[in-house]
Protein backbone atom coordinates (compact mmCIF):
# COMPACT_ATOMS: atom_id res chain seq x y z
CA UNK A 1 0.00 0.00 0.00
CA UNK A 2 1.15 3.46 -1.09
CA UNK A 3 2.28 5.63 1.93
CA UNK A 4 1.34 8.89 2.64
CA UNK A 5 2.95 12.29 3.96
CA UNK A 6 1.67 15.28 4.50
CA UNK A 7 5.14 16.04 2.36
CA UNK A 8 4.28 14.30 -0.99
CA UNK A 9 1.02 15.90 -0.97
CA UNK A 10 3.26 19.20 -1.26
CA UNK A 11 2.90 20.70 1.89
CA UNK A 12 6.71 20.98 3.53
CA UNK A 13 6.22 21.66 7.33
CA UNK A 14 9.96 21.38 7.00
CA UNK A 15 10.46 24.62 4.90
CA UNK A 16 7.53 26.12 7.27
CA UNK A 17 9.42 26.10 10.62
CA UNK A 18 12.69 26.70 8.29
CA UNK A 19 10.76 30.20 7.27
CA UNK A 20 9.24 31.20 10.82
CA UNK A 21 13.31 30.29 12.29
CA UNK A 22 14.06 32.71 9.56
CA UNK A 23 11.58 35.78 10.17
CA UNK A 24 12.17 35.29 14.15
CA UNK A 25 15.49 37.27 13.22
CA UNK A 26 13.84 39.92 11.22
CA UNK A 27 11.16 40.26 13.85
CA UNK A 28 13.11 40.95 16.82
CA UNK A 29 13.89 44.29 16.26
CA UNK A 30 10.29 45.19 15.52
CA UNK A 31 8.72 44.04 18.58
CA UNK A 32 7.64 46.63 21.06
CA UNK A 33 7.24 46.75 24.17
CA UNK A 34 4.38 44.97 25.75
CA UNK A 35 4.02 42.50 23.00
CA UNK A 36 4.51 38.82 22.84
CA UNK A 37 6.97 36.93 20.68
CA UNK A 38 5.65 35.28 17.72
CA UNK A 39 5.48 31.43 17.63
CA UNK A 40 2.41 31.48 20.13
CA UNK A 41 -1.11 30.58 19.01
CA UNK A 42 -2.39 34.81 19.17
CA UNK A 43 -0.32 37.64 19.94
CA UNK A 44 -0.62 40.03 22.51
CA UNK A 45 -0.75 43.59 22.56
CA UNK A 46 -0.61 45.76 26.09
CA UNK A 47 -2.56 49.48 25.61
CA UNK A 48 -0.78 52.52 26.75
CA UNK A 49 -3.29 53.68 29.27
CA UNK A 50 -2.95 57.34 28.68
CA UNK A 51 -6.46 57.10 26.73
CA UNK A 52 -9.16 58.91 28.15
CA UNK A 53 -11.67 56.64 26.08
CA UNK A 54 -9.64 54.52 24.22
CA UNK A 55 -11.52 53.16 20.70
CA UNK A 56 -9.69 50.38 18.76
CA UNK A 57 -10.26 50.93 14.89
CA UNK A 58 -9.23 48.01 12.25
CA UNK A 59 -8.51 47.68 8.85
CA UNK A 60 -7.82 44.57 6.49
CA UNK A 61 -6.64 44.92 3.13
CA UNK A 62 -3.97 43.54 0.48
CA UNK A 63 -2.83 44.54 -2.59
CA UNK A 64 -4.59 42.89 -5.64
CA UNK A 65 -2.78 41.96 -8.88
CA UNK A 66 0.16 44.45 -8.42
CA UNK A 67 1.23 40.76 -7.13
CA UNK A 68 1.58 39.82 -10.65
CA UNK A 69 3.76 43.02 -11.36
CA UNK A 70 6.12 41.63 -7.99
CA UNK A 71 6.36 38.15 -9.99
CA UNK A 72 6.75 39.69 -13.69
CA UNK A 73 10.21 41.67 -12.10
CA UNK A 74 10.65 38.93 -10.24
CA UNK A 75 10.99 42.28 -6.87
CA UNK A 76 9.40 40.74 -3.64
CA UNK A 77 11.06 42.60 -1.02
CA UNK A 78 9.26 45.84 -1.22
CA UNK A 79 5.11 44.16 -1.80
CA UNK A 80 4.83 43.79 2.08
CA UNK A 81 5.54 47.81 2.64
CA UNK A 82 2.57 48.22 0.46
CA UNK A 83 0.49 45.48 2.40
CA UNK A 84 1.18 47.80 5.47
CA UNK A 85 0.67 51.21 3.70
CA UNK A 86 -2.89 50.18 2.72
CA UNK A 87 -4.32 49.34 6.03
CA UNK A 88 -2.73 51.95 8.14
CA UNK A 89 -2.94 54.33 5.36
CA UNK A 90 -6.80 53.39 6.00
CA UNK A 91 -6.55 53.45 9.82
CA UNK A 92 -5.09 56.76 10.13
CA UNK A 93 -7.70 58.83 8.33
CA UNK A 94 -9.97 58.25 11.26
CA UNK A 95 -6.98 60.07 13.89
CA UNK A 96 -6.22 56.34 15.06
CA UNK A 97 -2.65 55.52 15.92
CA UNK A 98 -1.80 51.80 14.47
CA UNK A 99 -0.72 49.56 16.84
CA UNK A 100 -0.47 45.98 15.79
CA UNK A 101 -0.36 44.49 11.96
CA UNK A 102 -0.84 40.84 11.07
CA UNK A 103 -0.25 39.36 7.76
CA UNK A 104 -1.47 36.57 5.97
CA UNK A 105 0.75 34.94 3.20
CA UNK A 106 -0.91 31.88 0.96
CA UNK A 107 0.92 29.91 -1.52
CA UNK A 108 0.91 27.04 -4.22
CA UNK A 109 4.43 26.36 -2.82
CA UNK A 110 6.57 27.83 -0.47
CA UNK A 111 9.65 29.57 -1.47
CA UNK A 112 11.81 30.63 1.62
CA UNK A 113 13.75 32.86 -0.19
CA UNK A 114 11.03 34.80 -1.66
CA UNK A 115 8.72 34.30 1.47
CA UNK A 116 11.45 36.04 3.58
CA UNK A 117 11.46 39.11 1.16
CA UNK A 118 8.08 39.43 0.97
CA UNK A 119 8.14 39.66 5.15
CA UNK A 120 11.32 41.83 5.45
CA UNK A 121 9.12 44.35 3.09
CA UNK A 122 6.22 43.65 5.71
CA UNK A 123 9.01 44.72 8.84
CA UNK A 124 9.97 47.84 6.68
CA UNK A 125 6.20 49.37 6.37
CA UNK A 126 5.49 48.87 10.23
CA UNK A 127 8.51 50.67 10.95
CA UNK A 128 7.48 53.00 8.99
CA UNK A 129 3.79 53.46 10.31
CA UNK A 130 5.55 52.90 13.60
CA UNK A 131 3.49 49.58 14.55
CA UNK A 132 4.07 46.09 16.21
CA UNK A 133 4.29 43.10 13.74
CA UNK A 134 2.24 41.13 16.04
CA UNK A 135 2.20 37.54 14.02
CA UNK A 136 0.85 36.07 10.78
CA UNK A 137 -0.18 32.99 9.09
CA UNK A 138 1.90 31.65 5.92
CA UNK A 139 -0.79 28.85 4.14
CA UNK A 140 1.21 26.41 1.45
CA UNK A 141 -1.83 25.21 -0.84
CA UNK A 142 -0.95 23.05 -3.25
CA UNK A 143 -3.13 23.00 -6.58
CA UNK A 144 -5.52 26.09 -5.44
CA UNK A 145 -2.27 28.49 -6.21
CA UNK A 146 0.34 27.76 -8.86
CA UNK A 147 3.66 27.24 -7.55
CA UNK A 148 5.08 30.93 -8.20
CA UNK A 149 2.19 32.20 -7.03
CA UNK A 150 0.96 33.67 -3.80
CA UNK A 151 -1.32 36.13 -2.40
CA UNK A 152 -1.19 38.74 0.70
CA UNK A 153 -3.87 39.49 2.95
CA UNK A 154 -3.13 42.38 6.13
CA UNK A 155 -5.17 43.28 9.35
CA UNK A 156 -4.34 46.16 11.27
CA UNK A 157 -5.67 47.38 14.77
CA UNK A 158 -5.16 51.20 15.67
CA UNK A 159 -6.14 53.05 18.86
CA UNK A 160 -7.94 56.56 18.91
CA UNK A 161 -9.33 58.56 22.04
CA UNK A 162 -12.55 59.62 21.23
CA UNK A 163 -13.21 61.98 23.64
CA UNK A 164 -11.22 64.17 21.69
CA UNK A 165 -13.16 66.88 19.68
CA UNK A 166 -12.94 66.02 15.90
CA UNK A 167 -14.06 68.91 13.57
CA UNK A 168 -16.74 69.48 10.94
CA UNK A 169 -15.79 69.86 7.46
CA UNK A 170 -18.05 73.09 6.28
CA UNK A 171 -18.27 74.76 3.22
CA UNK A 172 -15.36 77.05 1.77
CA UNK A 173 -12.95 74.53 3.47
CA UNK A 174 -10.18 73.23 1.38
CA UNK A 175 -9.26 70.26 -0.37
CA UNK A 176 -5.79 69.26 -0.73
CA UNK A 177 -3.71 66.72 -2.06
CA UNK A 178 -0.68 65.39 -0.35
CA UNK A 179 1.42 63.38 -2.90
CA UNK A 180 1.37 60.08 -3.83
CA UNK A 181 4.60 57.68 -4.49
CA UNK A 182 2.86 56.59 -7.79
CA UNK A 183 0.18 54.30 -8.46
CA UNK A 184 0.33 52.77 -4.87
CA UNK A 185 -1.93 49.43 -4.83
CA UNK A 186 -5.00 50.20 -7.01
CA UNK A 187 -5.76 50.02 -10.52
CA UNK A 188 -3.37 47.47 -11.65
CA UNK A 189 -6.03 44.99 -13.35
CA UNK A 190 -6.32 48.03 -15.94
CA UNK A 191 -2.65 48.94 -16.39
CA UNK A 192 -2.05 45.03 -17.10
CA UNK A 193 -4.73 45.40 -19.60
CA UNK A 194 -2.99 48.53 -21.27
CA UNK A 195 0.19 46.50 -21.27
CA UNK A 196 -1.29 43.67 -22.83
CA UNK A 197 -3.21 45.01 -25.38
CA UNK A 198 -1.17 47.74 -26.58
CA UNK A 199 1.86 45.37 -26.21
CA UNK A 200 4.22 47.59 -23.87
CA UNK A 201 7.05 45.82 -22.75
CA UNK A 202 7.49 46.49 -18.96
CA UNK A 203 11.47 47.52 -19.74
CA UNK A 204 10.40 50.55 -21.43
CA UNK A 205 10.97 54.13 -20.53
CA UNK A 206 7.46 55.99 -19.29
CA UNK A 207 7.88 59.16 -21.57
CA UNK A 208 9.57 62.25 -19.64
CA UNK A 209 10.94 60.27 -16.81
CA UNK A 210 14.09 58.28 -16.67
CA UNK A 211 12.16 55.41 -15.00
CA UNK A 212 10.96 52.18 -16.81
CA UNK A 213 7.23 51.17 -16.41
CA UNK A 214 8.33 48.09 -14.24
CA UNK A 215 9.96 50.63 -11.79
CA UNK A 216 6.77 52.87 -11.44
CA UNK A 217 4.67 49.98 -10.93
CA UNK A 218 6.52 48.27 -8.14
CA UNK A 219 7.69 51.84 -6.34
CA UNK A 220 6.13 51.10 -3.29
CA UNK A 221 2.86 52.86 -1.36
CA UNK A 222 3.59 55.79 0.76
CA UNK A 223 2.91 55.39 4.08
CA UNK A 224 0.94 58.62 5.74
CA UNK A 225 1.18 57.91 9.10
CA UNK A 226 3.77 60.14 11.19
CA UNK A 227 2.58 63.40 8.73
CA UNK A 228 -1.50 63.01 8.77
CA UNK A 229 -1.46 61.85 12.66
CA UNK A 230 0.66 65.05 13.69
CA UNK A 231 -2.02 66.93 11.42
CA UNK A 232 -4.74 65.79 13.65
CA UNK A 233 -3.05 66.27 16.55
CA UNK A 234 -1.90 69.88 15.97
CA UNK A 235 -6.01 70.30 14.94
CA UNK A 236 -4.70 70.98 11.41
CA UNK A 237 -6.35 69.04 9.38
CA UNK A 238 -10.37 68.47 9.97
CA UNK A 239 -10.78 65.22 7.87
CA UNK A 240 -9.10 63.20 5.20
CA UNK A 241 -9.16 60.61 2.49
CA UNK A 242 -6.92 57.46 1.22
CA UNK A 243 -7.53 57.57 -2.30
CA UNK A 244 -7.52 54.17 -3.19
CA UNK A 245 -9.86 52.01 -5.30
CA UNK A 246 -12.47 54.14 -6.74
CA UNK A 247 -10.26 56.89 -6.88
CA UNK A 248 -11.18 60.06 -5.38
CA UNK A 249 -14.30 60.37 -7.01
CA UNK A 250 -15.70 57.01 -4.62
CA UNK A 251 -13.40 58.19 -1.41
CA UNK A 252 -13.72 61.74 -0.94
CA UNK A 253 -17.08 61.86 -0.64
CA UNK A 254 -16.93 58.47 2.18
CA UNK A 255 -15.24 61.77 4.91
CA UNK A 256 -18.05 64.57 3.82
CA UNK A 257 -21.41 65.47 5.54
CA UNK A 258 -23.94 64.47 2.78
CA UNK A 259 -24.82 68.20 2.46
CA UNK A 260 -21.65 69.17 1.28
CA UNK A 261 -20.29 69.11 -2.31
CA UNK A 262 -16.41 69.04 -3.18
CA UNK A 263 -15.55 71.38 -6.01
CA UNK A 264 -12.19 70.46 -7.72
CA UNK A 265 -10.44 72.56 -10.27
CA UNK A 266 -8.49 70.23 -12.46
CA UNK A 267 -6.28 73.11 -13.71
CA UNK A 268 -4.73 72.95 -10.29
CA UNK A 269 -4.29 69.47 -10.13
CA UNK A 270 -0.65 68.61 -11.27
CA UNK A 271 -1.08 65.39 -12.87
CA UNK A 272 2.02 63.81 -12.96
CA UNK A 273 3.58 62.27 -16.34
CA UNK A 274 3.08 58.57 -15.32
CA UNK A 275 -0.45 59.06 -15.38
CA UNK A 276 -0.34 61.64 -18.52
CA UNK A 277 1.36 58.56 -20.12
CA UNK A 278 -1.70 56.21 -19.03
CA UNK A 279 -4.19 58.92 -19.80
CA UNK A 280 -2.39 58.82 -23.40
CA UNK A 281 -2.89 54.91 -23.43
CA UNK A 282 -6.62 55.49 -24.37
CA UNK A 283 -8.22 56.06 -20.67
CA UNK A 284 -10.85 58.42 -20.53
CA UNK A 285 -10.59 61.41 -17.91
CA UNK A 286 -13.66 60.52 -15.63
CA UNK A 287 -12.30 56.48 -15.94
CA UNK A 288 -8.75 58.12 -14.28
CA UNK A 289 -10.35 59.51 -11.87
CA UNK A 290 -12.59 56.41 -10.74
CA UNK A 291 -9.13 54.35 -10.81
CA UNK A 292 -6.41 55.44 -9.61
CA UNK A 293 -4.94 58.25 -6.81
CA UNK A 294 -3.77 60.29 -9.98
CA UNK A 295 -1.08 62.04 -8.08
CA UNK A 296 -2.43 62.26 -4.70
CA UNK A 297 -2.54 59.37 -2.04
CA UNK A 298 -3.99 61.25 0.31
CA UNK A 299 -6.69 64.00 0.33
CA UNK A 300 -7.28 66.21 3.32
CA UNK A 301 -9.78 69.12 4.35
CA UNK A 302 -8.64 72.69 6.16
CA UNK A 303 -9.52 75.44 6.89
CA UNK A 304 -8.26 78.50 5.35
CA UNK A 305 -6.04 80.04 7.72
CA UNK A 306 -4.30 76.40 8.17
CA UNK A 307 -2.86 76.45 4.91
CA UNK A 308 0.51 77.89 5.64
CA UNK A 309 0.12 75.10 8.41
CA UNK A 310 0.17 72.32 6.76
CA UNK A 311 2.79 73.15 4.32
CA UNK A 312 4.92 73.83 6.61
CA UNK A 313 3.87 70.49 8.84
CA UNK A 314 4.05 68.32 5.21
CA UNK A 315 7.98 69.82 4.28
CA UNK A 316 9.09 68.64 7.52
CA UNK A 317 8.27 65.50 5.80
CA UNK A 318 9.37 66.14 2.21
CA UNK A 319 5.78 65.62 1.19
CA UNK A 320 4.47 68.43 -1.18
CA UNK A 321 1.02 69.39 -2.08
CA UNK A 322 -1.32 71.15 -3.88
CA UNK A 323 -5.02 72.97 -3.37
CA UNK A 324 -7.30 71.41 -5.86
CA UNK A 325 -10.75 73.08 -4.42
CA UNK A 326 -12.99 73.91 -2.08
CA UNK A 327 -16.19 72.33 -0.16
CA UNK A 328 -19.74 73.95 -1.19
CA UNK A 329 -22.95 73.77 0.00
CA UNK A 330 -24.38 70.35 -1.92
CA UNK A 331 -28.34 70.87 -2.94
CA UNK A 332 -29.05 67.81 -5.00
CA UNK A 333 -26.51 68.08 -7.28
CA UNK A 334 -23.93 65.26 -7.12
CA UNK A 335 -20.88 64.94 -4.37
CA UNK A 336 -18.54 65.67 -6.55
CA UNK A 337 -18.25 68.56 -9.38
CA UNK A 338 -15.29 68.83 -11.54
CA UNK A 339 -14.51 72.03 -13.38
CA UNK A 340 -12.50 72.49 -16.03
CA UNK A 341 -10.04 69.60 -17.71
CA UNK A 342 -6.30 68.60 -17.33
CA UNK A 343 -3.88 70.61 -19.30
């Protein structure tokens, strides 16, 4: 009678405790304090008691098929920053302060190597958004995933105190866009498309920059956290927006009292030459819009006299941005009303 292993069904619990001996290393100098070592079956997380009423906020997320971009350059070492960026990046916009990230990691077969990239790139983004890498769960499924395949799943958990006074967006407030590092983690499913169709090869040079197309696909999210949570804090900012699937025409208006309507003047909006280049490739203006960031990860609402502010606030971070509009009273017209074109 034929034997059977868990092994020859190709699962390796071998190359499993090989990777989690591996990311022990890496995760050491992440840990903070009042957290548990991984290798436990949950992970614990001690809150700072300096809340006056403390609200946990979560977020799960991944990154869709910009996986496929990581495989096609054959780059895994910077896919788990943007894993991170897009929950906290979600977190943050409600004032929370991310405290714990857990990642989940699924596979047709798993490659150390490229399993301990894709979690050194997970380390990076919570140092960046300054959070514990509590633990995670890496899933080898043979036959439901090819064998260079793999997918990424995250779940954050932030902290806010909501007995701090939040203002109301109101009308003459203004919008602004803080940079974005690129395309981030959205819209990738239609560049692929572009690529495919109109046969682009992913070594070639996006006109006016001296980047290829591969390297402005795989540049990695920004991550908002230390600028937009010192915004709050310094009562700066009154609300703001990730700009991330559905553009900003679908996430804007997810921050704004139904009464009010965001007017945008797309002369002011610097759109930068990747997306000029995609714009070129036979997307429509509106579709742009409804797709990707276009510029600007992150949208935020101020008041007037802030402006100076936050400009000042957003250089201490080398983060630029611009003034694209302002907030009007709505009627029953729709959320969002876009004047003028891009030049």
């Amino acid at each position: 009678m034929k034997k059977f292993s868990y092994s020859n069904s190709g699962v390796s619990i071998d190359k499993g405790n090989q990777f989690v001996s591996q990311i022990k290393k890496l995760l050491k100098k992440n840990k903070k304090k009042g957290s548990t070592d991984i290798g436990g079956f949950a992970g614990k997380y001690k809150i700072n008691q300096k809340y006056k009423n403390p609200t946990l906020i979560a977020a799960t997320d991944g990154v869709g098929t910009k996986l496929y971009i990581a495989n096609m350059l054959n780059k895994h070492d910077t896919i788990g920053i943007d894993l991170v960026a897009m929950c906290v990046n979600d977190i943050i916009v409600t004032g929370a302060k991310p405290l714990f990230f857990l990642d989940y990691i699924a596979t047709g077969k798993l490659e150390v190597g490229k399993a301990v990239k894709i979690v050194k790139g997970i380390v990076k983004g919570c140092e960046l958004a300054n959070c514990d890498l509590l633990g995670g769960e890496t899933a080898e499924m043979p036959e439901f995933y090819s064998e260079k395949k793999y997918d990424l799943a995250g779940f954050c958990v932030g902290i806010v105190d909501d007995s701090k006074k939040i203002q109301r967006p109101k009308t003459n407030d203004l919008i602004v866009g803080i940079e974005s590092s690129g395309i981030h983690s959205n819209g990738y499913s239609l560049i692929r498309k572009i690529l495919k169709t109109n046969k682009i090869k992913i070594n070639k040079i996006v006109p006016g920059t001296n980047k290829t197309v591969g390297k402005h696909l795989i540049e990695p999210t920004k991550i908002y956290v230390d600028p937009i949570l010192e915004l709050y804090r310094r009562n700066i900012i009154k609300t703001s927006a990730h700009i991330t699937g559905g553009g900003i025409i679908e996430n804007l208006p997810r921050v704004l009292p139904k009464n009010i309507q965001s007017n945008i003047d797309l002369n002011k909006w610097k759109l930068p030459k990747l997306y000029k280049w995609i714009k070129s490739q036979g997307v429509t203006q509106k579709e742009m819009l409804r797709t990707f960031n276009c510029g600007y990860g992150m949208i935020v609402i101020i008041d007037k006299k802030n402006h100076t502010r936050l400009k000042q606030t957003l250089k201490k971070y080398k983060l630029s941005s611009d003034i694209l509009g302002t907030l009007k009273n709505k009627g029953v017209s729709e959320s969002i009303l876009f004047n003028n074109a891009w030049n």
